[in-house]
Protein backbone atom coordinates (compact mmCIF):
# COMPACT_ATOMS: atom_id res chain seq x y z
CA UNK A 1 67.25 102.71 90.37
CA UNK A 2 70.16 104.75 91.14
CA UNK A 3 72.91 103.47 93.68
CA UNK A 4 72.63 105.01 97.29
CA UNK A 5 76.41 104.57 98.79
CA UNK A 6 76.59 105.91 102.31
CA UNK A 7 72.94 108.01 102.06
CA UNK A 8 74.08 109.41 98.94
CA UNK A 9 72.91 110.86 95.68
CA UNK A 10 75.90 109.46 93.99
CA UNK A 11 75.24 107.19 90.96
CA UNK A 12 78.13 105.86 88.47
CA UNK A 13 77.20 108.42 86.31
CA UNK A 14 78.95 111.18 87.95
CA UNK A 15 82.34 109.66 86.87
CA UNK A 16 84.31 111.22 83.96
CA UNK A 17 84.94 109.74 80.67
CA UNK A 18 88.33 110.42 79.00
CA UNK A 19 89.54 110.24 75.36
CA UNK A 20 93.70 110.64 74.19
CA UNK A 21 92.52 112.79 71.09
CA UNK A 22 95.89 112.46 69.14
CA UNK A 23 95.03 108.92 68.47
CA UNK A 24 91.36 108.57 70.02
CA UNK A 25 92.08 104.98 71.19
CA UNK A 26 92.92 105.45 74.34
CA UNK A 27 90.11 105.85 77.34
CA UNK A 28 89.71 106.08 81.06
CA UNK A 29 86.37 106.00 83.47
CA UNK A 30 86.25 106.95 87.28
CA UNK A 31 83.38 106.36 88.23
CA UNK A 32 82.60 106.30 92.64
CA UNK A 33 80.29 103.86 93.33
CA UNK A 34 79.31 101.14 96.49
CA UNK A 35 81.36 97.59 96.52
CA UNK A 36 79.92 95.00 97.35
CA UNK A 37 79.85 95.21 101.57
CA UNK A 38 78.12 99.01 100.64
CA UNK A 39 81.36 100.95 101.01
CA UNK A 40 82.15 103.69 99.10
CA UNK A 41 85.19 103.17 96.19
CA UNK A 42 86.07 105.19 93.25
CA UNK A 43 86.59 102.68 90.04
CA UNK A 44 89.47 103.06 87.74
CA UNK A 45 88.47 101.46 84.40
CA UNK A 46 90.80 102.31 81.24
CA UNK A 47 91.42 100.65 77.65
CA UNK A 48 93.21 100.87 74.56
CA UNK A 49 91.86 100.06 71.11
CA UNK A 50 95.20 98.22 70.42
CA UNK A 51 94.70 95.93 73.34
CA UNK A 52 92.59 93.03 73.95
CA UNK A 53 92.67 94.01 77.73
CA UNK A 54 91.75 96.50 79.70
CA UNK A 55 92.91 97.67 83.53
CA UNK A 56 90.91 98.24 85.94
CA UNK A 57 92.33 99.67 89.75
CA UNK A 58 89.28 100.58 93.01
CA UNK A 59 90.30 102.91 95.28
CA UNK A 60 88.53 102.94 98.74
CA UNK A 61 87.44 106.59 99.89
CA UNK A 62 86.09 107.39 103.65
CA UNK A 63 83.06 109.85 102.14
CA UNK A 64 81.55 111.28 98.81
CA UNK A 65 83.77 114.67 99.21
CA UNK A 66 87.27 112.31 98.82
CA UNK A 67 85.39 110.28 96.19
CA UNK A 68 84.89 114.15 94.39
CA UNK A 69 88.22 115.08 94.96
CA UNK A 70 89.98 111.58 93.54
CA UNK A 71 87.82 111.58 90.18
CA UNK A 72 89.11 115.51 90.48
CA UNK A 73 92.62 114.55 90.56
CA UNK A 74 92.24 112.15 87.97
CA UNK A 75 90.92 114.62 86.29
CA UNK A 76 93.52 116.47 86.39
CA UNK A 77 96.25 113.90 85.92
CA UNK A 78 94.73 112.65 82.46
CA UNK A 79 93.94 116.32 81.38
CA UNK A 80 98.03 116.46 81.85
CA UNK A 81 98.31 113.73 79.99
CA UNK A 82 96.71 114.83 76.91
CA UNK A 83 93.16 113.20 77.69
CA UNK A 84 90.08 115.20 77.19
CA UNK A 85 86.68 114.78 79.42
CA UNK A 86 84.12 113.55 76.73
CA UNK A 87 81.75 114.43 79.61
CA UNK A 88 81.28 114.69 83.18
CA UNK A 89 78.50 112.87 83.80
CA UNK A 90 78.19 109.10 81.34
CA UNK A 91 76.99 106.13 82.12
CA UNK A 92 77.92 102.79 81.48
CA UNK A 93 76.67 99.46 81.86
């Protein structure tokens, strides 16, 4: 059953996924999604292969367009950083 945030369509799989090809062990997620009081937050999850840990950061956004436009930025800032979008919709569990 998908998640409903706000009277949404929005589900976690409309996040991006993010690979750093030069050494393909480095990888981000954003995907928006409720918290748990129903409000709407973009998650921040990202790993390296050479770590044992991973970080993860939640950003609170008022509506689904500033949740579009953060995962866009991100986007944007990884793409900079020599990430590329393995997809733009993935799921994960």
């Amino acid at each position: 059953m998908p998640l409903n945030p706000v009277g949404s369509q929005l589900t976690p799989a409309d996040g991006q996924l993010f690979v750093r090809p030069a050494d393909g062990r480095y990888y981000w997620i954003a995907p928006p999604a409720p918290d748990l009081f129903g409000d709407l937050v973009v998650e921040c999850w990202y790993v390296s292969l050479h770590s044992r840990r991973g970080q993860y950061r939640c950003h609170a956004v008022p509506d689904l367009a500033a949740a579009e436009k953060l995962v866009g930025e991100i986007g944007r800032l990884r793409r900079r950083h020599g990430y590329l979008a393995l997809s733009s919709a993935c799921t994960h569990s």
